[in-house]
C-alpha atoms as a PDB file:
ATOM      1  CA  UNK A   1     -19.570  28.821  28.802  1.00  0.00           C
ATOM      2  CA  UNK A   2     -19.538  26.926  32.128  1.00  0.00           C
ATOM      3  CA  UNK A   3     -22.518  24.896  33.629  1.00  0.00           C
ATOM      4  CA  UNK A   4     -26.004  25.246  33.105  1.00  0.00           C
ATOM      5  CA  UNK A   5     -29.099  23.605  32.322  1.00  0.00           C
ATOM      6  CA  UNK A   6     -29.747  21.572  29.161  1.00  0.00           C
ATOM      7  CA  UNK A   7     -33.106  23.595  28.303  1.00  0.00           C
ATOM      8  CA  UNK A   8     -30.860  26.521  28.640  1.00  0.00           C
ATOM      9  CA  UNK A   9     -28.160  25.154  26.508  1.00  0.00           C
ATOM     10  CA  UNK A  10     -30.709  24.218  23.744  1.00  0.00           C
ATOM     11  CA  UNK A  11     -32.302  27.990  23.585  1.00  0.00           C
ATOM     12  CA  UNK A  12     -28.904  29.045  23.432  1.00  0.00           C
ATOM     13  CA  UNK A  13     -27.877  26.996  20.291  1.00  0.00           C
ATOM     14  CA  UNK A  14     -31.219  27.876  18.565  1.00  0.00           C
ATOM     15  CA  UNK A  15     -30.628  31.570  19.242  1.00  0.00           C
ATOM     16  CA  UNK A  16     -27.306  31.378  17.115  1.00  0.00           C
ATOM     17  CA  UNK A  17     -28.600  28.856  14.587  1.00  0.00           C
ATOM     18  CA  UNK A  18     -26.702  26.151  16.011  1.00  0.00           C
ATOM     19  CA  UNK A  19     -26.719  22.766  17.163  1.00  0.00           C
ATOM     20  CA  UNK A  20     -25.810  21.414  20.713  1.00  0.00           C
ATOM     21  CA  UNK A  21     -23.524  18.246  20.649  1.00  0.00           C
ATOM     22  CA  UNK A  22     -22.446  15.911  23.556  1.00  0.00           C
ATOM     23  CA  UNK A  23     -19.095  15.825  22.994  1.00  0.00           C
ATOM     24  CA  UNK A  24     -17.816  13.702  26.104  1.00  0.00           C
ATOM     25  CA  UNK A  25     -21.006  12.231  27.652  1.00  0.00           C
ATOM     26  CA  UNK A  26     -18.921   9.694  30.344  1.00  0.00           C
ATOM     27  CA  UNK A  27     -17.873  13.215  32.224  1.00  0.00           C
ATOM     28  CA  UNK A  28     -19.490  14.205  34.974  1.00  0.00           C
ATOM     29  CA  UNK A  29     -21.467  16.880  33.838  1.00  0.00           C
ATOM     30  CA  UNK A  30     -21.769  15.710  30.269  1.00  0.00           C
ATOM     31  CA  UNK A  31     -19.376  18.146  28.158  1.00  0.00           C
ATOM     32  CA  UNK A  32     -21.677  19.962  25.284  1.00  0.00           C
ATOM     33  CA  UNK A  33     -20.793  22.219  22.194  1.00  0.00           C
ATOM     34  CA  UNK A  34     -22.538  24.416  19.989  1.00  0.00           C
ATOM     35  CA  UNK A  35     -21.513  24.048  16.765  1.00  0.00           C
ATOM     36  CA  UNK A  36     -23.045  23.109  13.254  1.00  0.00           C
ATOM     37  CA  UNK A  37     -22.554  20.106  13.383  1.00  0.00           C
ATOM     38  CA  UNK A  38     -23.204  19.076   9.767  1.00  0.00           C
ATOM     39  CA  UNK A  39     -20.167  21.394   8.926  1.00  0.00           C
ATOM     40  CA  UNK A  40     -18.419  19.445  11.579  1.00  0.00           C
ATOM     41  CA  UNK A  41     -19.113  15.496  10.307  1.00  0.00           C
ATOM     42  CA  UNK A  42     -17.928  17.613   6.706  1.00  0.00           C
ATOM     43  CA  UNK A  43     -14.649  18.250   8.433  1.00  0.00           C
ATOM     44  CA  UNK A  44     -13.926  15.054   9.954  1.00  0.00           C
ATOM     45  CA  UNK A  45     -15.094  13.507   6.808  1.00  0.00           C
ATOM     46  CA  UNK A  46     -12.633  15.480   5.109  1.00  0.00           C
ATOM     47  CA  UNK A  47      -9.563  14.249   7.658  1.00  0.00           C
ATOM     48  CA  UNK A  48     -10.251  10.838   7.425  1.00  0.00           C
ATOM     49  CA  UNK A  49     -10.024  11.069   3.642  1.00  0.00           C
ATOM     50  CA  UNK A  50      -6.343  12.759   3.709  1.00  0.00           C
ATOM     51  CA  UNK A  51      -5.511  10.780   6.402  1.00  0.00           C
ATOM     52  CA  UNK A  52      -6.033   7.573   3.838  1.00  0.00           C
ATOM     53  CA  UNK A  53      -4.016   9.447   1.062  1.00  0.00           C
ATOM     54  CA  UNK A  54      -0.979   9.250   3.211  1.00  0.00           C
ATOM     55  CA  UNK A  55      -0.914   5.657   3.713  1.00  0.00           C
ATOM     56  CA  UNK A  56       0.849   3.319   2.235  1.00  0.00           C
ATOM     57  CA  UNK A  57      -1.120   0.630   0.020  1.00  0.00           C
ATOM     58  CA  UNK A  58       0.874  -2.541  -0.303  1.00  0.00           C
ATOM     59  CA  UNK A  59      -0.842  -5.159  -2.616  1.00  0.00           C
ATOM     60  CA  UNK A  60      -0.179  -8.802  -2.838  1.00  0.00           C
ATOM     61  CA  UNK A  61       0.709  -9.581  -6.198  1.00  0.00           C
ATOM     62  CA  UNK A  62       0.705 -13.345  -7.666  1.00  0.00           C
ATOM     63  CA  UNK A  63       3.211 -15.510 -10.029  1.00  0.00           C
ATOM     64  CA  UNK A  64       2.848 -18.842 -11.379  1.00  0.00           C
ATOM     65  CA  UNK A  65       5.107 -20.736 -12.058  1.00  0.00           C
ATOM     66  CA  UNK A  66       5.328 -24.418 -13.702  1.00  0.00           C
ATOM     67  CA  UNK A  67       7.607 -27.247 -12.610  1.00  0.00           C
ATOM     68  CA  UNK A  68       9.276 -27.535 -16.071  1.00  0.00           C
ATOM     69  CA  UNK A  69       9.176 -23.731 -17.061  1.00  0.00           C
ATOM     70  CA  UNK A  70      11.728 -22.368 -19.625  1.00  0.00           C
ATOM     71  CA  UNK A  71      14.954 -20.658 -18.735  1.00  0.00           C
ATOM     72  CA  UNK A  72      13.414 -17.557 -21.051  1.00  0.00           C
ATOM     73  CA  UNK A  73       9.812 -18.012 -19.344  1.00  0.00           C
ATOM     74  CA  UNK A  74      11.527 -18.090 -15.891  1.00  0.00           C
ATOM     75  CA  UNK A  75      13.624 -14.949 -16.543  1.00  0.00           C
ATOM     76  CA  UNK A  76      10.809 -13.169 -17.687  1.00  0.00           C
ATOM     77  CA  UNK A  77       8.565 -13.584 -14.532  1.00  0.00           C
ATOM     78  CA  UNK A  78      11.201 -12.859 -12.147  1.00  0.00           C
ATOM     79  CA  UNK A  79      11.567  -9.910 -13.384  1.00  0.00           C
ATOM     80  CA  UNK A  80       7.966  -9.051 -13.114  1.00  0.00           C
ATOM     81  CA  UNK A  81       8.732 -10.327  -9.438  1.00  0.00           C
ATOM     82  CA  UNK A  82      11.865  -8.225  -8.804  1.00  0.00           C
ATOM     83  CA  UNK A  83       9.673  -5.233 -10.134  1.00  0.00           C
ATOM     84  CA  UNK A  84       6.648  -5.977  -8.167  1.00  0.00           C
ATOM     85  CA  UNK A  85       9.179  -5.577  -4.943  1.00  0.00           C
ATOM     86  CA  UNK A  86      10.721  -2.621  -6.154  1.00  0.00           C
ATOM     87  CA  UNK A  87       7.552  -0.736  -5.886  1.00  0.00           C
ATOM     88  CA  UNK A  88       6.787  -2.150  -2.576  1.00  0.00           C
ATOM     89  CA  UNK A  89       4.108  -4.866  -3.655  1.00  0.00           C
ATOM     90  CA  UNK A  90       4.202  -8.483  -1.731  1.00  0.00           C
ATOM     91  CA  UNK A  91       4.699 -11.107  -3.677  1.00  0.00           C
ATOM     92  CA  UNK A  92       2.847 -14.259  -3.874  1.00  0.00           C
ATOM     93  CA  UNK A  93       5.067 -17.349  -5.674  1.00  0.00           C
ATOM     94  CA  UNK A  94       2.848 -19.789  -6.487  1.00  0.00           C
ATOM     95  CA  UNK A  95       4.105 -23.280  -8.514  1.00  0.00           C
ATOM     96  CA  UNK A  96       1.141 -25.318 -10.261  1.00  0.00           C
ATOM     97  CA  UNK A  97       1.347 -28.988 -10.031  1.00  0.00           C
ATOM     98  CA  UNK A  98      -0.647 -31.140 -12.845  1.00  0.00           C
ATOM     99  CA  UNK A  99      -1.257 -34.621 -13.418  1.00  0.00           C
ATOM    100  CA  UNK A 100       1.694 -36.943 -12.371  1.00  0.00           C
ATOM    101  CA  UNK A 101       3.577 -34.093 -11.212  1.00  0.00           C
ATOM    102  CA  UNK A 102       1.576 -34.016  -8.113  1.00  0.00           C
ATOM    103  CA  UNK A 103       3.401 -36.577  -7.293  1.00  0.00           C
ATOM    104  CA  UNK A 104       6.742 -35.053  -7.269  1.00  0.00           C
ATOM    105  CA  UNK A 105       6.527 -31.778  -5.297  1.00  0.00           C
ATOM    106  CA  UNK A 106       9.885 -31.577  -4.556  1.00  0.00           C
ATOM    107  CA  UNK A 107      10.356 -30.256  -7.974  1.00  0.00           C
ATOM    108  CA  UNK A 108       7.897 -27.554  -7.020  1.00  0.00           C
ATOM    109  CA  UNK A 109      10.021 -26.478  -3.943  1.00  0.00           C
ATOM    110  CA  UNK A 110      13.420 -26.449  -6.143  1.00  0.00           C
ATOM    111  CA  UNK A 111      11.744 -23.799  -8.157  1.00  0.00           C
ATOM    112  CA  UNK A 112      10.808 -21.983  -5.249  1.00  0.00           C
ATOM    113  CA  UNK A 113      14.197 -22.147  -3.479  1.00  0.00           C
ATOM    114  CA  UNK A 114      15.788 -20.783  -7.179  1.00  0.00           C
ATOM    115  CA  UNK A 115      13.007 -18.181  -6.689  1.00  0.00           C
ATOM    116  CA  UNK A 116      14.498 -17.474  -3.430  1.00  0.00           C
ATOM    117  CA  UNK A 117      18.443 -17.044  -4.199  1.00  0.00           C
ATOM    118  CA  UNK A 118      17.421 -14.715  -7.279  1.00  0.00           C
ATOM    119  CA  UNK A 119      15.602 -11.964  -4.945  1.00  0.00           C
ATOM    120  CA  UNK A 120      16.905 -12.423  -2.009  1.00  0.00           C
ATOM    121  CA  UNK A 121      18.608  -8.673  -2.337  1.00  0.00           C
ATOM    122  CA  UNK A 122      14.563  -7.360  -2.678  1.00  0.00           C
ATOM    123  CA  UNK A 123      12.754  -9.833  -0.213  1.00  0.00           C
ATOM    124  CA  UNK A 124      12.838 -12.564   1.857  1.00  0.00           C
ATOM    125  CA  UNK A 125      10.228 -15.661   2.298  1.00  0.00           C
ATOM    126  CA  UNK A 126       7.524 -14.603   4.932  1.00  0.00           C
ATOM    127  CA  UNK A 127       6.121 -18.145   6.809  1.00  0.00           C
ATOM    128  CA  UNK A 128       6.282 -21.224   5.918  1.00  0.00           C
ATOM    129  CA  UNK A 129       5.736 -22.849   2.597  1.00  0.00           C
ATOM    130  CA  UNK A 130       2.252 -24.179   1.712  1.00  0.00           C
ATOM    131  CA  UNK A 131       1.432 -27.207   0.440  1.00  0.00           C
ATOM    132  CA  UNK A 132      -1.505 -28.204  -1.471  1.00  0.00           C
ATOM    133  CA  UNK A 133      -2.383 -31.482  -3.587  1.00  0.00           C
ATOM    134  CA  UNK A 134      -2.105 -28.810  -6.942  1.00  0.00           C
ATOM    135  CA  UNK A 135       0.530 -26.329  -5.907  1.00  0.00           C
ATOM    136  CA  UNK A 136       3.405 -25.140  -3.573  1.00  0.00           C
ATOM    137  CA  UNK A 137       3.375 -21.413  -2.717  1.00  0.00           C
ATOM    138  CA  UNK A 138       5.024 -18.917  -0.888  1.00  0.00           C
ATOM    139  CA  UNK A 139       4.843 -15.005   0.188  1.00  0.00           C
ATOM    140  CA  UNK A 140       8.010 -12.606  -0.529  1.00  0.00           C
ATOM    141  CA  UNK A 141       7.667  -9.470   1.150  1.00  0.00           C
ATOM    142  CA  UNK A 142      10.105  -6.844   0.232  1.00  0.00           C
ATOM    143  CA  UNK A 143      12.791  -6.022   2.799  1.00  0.00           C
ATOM    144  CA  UNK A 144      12.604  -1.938   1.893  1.00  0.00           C
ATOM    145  CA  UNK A 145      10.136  -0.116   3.541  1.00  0.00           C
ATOM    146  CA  UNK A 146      10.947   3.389   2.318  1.00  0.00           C
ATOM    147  CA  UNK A 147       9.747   3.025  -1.612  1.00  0.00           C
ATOM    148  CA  UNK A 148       8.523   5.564  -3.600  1.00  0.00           C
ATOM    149  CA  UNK A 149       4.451   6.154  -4.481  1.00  0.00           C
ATOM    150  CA  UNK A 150       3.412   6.702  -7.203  1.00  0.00           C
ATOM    151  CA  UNK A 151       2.741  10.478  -7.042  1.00  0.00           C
ATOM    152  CA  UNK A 152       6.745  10.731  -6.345  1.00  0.00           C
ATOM    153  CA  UNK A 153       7.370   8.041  -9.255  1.00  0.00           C
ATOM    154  CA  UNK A 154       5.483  10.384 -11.377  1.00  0.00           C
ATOM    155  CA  UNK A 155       7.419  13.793 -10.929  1.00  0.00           C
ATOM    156  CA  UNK A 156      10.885  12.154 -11.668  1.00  0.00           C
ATOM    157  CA  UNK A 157      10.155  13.089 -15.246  1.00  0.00           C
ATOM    158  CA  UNK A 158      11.347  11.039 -18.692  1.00  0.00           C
ATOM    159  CA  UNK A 159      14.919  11.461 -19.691  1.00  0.00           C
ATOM    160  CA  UNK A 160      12.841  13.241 -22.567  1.00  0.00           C
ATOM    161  CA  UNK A 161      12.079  16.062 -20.379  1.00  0.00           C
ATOM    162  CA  UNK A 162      15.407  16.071 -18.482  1.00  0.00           C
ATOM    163  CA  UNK A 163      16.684  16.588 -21.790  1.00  0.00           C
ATOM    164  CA  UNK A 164      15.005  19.160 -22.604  1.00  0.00           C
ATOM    165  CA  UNK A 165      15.223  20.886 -19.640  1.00  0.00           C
ATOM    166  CA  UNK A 166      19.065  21.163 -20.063  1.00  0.00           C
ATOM    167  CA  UNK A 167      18.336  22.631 -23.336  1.00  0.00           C
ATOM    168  CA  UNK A 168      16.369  25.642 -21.844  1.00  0.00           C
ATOM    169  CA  UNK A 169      19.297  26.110 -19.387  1.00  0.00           C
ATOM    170  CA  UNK A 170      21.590  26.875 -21.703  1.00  0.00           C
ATOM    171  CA  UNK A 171      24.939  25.847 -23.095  1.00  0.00           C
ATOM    172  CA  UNK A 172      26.492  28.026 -19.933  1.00  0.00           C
ATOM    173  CA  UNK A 173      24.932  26.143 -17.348  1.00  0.00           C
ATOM    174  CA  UNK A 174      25.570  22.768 -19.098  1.00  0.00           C
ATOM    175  CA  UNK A 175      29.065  23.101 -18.897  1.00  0.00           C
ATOM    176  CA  UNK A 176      29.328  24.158 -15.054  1.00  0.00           C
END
């Protein structure tokens, strides 16, 4: 609307029912709008909050682990870990030391090392390893950066479903 004086500006907006808002108040003149500007915080509101659908939400999941775990115990948290970066999640490897195993935490970082060679297809060791007087621990982050959320996890369907979705096809379209 070009130039003019702020009292003028202000009549303006309250002839329309609007409000005037200093967009850009470094320039030289200040740059105004009119504009409701409750319908405009709603609207930025509202791009903020699809803006923070679209991002990715990695979480740092944790594993403990014993010096003198089982072979069955073992197998059975790694593959929680090799699941955990599947999806995308860092991993935290954590190996509790008690009593007079404090002593020995060498055993500790043998367990992590084996932790290591077994995922080493899914994730690598991020920093160094740290030492405390009760455990050893370590972060894995996965090495894929292009996994799946869980909207797109969702919609691959059961086999169920696949199943029966070849079934209401028909036995032509089976066969091609």
């Amino acid at each position: 609307m070009g130039v003019m004086a702020v009292a003028e500006a202000i009549s303006l907006a309250q002839e329309r029912g609007l409000d005037l808002v200093e967009v850009a108040p470094q320039a030289n003149p200040p740059v105004c709008r009119i504009m409701d500007y409750g319908k405009f915080l709603y609207e930025q509101h509202k791009k903020e909050h699809e803006a923070k659908k679209h991002q990715k939400n990695i979480q740092i999941k944790e594993i403990k682990f014993r010096p003198k775990i089982s072979i069955h115990d073992y197998t059975f948290k790694m593959r929680h870990v090799q699941r955990f970066l599947k999806d995308g999640h860092k991993v935290k490897i954590t190996v509790m030391l008690r009593g007079r195993e404090k002593a020995k935490p060498e055993l500790a970082h043998a367990i992590l090392d084996r932790v290591f060679v077994d995922v080493e297809e899914l994730g690598q060791r991020d920093g160094n390893i740290r030492t405390q007087p009760w455990a050893v621990s370590a972060l894995l982050p996965p090495l894929k950066s292009g996994v799946q959320d869980a909207k797109t996890k969702n919609t691959q369907g059961s086999p169920k479903e696949v199943q029966g979705n070849r079934e209401k096809e028909g036995p032509s379209q089976q066969s091609q």
